[in-house]
PDB file of N, CA and C in Angstrom:
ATOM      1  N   UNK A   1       0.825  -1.192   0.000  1.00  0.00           N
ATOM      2  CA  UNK A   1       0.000   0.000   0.000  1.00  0.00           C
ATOM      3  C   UNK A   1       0.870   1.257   0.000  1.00  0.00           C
ATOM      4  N   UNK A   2       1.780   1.400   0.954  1.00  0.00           N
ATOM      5  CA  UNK A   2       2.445   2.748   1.188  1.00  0.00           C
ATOM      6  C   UNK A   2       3.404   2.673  -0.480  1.00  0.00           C
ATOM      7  N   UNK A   3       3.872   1.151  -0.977  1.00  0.00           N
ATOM      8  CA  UNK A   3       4.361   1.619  -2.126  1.00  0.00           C
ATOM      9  C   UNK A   3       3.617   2.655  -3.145  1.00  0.00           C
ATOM     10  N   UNK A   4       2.382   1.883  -3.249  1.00  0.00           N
ATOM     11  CA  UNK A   4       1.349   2.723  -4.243  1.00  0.00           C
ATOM     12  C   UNK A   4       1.632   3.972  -4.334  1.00  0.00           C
ATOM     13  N   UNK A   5       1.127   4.452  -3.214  1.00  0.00           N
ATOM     14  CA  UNK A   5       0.692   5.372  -2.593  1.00  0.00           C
ATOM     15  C   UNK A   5       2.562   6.542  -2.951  1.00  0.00           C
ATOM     16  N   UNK A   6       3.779   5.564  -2.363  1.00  0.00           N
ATOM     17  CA  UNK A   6       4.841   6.991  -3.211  1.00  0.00           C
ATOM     18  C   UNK A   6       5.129   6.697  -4.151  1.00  0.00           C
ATOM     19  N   UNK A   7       4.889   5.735  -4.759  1.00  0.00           N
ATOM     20  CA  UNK A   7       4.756   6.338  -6.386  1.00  0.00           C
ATOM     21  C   UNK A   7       3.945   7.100  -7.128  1.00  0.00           C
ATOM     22  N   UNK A   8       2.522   7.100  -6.834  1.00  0.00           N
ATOM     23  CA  UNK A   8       1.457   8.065  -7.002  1.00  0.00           C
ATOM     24  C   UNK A   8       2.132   9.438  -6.377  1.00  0.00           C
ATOM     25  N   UNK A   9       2.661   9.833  -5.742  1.00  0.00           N
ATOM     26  CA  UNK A   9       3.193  10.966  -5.132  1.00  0.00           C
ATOM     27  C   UNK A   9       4.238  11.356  -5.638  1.00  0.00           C
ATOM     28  N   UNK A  10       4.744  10.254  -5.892  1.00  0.00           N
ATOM     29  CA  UNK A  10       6.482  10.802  -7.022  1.00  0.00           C
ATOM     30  C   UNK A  10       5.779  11.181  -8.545  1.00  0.00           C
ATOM     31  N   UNK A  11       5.181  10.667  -9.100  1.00  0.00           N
ATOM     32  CA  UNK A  11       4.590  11.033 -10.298  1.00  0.00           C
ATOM     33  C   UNK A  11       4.303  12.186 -10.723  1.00  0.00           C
ATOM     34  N   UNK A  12       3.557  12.773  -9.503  1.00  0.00           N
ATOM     35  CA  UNK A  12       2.333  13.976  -9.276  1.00  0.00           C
ATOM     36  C   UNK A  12       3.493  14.898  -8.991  1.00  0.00           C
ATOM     37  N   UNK A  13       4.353  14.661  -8.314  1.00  0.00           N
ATOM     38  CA  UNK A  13       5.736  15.872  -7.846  1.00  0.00           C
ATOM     39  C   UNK A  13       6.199  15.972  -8.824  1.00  0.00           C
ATOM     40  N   UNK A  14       6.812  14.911  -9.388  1.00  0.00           N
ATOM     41  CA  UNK A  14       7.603  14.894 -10.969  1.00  0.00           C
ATOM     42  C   UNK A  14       6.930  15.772 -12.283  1.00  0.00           C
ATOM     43  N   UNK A  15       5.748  15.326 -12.184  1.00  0.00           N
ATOM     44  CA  UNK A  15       4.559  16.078 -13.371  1.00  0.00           C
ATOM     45  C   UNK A  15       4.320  17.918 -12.693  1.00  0.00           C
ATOM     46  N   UNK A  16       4.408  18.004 -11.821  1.00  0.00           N
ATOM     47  CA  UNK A  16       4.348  19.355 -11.218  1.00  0.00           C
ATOM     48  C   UNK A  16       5.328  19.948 -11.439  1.00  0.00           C
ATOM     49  N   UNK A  17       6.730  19.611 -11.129  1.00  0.00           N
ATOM     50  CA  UNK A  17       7.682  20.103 -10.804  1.00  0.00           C
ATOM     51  C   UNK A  17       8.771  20.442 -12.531  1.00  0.00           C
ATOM     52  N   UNK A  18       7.607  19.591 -13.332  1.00  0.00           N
ATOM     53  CA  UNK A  18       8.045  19.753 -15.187  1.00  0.00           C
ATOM     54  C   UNK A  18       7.137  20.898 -15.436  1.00  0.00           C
ATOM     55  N   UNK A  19       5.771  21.337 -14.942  1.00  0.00           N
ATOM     56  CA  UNK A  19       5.013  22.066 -15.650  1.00  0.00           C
ATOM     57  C   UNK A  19       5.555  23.364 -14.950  1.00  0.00           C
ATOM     58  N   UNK A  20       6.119  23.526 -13.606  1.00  0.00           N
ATOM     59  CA  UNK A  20       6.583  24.277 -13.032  1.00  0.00           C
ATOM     60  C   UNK A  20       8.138  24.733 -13.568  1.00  0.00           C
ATOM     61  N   UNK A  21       8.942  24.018 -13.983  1.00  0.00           N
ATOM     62  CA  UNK A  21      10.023  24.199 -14.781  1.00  0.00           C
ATOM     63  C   UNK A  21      10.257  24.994 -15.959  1.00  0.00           C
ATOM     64  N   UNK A  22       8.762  24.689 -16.887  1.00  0.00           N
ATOM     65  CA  UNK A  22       8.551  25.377 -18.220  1.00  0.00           C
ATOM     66  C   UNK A  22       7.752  26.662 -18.215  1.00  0.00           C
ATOM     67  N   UNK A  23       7.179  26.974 -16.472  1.00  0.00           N
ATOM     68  CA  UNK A  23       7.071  28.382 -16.722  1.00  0.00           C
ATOM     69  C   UNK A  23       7.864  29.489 -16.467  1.00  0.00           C
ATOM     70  N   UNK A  24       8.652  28.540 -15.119  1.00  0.00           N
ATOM     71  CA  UNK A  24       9.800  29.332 -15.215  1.00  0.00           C
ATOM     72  C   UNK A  24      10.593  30.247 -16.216  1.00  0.00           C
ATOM     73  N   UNK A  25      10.597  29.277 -17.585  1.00  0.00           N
ATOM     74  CA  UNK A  25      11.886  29.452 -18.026  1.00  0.00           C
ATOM     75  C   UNK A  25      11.081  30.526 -19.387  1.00  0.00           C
ATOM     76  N   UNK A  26       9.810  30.028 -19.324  1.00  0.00           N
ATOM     77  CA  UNK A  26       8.644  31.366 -20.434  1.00  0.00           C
ATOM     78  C   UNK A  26       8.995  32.764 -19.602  1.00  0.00           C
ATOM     79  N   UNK A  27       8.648  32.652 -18.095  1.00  0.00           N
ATOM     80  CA  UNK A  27       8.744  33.766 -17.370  1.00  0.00           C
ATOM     81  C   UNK A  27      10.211  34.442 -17.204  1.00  0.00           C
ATOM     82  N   UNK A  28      11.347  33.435 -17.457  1.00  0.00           N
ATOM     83  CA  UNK A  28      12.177  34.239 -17.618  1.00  0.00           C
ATOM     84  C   UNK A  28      12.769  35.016 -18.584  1.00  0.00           C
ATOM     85  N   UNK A  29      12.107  33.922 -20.223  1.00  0.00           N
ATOM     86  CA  UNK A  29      12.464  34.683 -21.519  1.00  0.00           C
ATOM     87  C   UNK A  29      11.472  36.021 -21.605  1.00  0.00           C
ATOM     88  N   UNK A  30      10.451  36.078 -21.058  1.00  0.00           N
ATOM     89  CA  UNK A  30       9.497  37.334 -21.324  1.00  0.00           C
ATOM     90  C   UNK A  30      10.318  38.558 -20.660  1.00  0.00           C
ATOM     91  N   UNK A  31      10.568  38.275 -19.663  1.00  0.00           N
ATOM     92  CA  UNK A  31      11.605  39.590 -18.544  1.00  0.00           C
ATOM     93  C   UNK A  31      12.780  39.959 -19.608  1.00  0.00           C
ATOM     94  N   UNK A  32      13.201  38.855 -20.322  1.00  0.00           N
ATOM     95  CA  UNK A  32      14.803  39.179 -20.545  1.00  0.00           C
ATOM     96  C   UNK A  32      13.894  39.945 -22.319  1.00  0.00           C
ATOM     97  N   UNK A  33      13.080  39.567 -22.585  1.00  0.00           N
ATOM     98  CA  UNK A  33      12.516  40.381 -23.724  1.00  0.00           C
ATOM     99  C   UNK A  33      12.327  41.946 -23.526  1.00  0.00           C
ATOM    100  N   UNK A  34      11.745  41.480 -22.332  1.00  0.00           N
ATOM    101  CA  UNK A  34      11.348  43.035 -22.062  1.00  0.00           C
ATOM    102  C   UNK A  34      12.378  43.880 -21.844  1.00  0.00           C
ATOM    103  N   UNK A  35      13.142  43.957 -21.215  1.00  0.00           N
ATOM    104  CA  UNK A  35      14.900  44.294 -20.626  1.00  0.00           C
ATOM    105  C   UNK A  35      14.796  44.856 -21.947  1.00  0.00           C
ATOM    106  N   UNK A  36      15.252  43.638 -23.058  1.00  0.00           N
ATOM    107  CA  UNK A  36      15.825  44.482 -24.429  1.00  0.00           C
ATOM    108  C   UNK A  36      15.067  45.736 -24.763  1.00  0.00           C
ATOM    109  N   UNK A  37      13.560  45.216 -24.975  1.00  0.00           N
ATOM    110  CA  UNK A  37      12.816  46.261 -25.106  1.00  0.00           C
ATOM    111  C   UNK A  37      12.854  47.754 -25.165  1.00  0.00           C
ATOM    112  N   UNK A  38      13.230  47.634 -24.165  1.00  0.00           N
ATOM    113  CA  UNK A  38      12.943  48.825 -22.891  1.00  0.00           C
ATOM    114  C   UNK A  38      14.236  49.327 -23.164  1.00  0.00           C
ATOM    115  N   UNK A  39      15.343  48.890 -23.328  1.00  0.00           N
ATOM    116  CA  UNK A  39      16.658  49.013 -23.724  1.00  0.00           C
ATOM    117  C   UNK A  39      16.613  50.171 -24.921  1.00  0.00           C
ATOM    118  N   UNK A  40      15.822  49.191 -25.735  1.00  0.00           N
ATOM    119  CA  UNK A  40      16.255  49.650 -27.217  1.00  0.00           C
ATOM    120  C   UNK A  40      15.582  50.774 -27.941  1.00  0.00           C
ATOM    121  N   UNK A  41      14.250  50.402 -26.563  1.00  0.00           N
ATOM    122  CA  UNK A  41      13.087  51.902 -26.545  1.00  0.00           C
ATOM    123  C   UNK A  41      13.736  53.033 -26.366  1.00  0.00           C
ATOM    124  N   UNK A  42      14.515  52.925 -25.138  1.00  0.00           N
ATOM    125  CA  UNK A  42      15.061  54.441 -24.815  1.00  0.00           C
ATOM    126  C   UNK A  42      16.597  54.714 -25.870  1.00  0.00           C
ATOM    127  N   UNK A  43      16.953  53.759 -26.610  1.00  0.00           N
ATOM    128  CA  UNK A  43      18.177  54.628 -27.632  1.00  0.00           C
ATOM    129  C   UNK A  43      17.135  54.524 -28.436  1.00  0.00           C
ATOM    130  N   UNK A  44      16.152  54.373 -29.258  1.00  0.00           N
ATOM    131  CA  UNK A  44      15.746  54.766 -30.116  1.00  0.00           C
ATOM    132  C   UNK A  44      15.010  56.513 -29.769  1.00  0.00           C
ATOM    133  N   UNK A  45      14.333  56.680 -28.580  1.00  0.00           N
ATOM    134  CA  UNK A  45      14.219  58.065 -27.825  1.00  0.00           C
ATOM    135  C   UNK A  45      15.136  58.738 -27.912  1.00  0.00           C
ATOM    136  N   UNK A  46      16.564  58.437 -27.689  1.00  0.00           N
ATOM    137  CA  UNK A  46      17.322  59.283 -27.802  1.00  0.00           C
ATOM    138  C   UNK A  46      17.788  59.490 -28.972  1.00  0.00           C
ATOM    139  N   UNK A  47      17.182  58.872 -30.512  1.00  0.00           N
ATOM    140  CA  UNK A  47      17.632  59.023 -31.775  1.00  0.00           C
ATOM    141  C   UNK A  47      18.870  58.187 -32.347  1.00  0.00           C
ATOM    142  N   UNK A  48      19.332  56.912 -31.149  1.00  0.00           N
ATOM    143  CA  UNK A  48      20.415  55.703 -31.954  1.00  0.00           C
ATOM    144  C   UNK A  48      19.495  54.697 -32.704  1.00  0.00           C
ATOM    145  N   UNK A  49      18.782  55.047 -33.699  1.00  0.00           N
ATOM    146  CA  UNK A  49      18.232  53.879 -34.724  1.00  0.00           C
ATOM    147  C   UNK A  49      18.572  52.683 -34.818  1.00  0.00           C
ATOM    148  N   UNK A  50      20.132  52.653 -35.326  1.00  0.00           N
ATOM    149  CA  UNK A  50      20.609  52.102 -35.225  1.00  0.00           C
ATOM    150  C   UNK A  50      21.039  50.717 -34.533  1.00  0.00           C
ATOM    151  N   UNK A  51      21.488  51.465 -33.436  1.00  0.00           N
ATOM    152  CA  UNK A  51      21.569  50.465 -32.168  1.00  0.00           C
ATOM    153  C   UNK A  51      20.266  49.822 -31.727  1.00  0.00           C
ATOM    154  N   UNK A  52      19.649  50.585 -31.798  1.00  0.00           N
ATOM    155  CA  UNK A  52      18.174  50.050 -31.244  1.00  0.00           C
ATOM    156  C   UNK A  52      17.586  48.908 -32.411  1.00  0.00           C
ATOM    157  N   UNK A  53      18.086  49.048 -33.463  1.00  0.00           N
ATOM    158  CA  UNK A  53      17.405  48.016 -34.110  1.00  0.00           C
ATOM    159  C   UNK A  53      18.511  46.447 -34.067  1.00  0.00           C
ATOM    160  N   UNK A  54      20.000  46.957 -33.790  1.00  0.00           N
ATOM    161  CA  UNK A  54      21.130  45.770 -33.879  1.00  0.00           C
ATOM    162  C   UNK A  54      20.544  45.531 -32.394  1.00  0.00           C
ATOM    163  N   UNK A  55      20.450  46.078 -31.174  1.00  0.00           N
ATOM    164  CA  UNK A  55      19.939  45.358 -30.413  1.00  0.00           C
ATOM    165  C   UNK A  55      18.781  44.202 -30.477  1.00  0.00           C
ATOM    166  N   UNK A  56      17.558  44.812 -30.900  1.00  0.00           N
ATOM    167  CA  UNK A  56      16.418  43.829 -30.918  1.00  0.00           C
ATOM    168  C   UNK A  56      16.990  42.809 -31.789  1.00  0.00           C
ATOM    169  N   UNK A  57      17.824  42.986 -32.848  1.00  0.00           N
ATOM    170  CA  UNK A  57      18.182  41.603 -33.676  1.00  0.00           C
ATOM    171  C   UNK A  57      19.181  40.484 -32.587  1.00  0.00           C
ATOM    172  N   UNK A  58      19.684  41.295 -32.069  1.00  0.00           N
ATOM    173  CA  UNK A  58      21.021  40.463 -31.291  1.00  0.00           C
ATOM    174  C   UNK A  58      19.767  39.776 -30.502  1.00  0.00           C
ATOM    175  N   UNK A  59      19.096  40.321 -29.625  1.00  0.00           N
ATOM    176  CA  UNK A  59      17.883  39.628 -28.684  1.00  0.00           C
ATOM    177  C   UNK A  59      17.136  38.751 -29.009  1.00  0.00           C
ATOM    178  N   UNK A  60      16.762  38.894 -30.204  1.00  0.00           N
ATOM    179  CA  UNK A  60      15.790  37.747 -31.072  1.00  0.00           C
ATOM    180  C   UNK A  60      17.420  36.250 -31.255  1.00  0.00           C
ATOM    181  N   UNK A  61      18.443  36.556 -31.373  1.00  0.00           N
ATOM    182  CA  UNK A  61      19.318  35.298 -31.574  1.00  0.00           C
ATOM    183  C   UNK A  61      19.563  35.097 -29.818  1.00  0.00           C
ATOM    184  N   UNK A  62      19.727  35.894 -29.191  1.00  0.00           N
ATOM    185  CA  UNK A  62      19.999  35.422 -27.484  1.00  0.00           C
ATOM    186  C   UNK A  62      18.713  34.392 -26.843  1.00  0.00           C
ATOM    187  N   UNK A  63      17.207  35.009 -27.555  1.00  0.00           N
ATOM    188  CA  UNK A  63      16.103  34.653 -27.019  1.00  0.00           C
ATOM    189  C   UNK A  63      16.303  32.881 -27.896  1.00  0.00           C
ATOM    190  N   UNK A  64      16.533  32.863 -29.001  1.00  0.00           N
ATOM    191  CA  UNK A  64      16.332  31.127 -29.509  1.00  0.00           C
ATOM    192  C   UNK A  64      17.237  30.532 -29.328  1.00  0.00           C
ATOM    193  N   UNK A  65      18.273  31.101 -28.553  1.00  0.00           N
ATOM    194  CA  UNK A  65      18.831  29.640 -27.688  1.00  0.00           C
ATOM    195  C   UNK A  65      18.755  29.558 -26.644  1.00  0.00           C
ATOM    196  N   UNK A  66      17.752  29.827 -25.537  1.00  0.00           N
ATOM    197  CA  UNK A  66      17.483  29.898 -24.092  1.00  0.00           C
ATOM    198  C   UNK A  66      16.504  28.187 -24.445  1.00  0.00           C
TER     199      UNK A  66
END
């Protein structure tokens, strides 16, 4: 019985602790999006076009290998 019973419990931790893993790691690519964002918002405010656009490109290659 008590076997059942932690394997039913290891399963349910294991299956939690994966769905909990993959939001983590959404919640951390959205922050590190935003960062750039916000980055590239304010040199483009200050008139670096430029930069602001080699940034968002560099971010889009940092973001697909996370």
């Amino acid at each position: 019985m008590t076997t059942l019973v932690w394997n039913t419990t290891c399963a349910l931790c294991e299956a939690v602790a994966h769905y909990i893993d993959i939001f983590l790691k959404k919640a951390n690519s959205f922050f590190i999006s935003a960062g750039y964002a916000r980055a590239a918002s304010q040199l483009a405010a200050r008139g670096h076009y430029k930069e602001a656009k080699q940034l968002m490109m560099y971010k889009d290659e940092e973001i697909s290998k996370l």
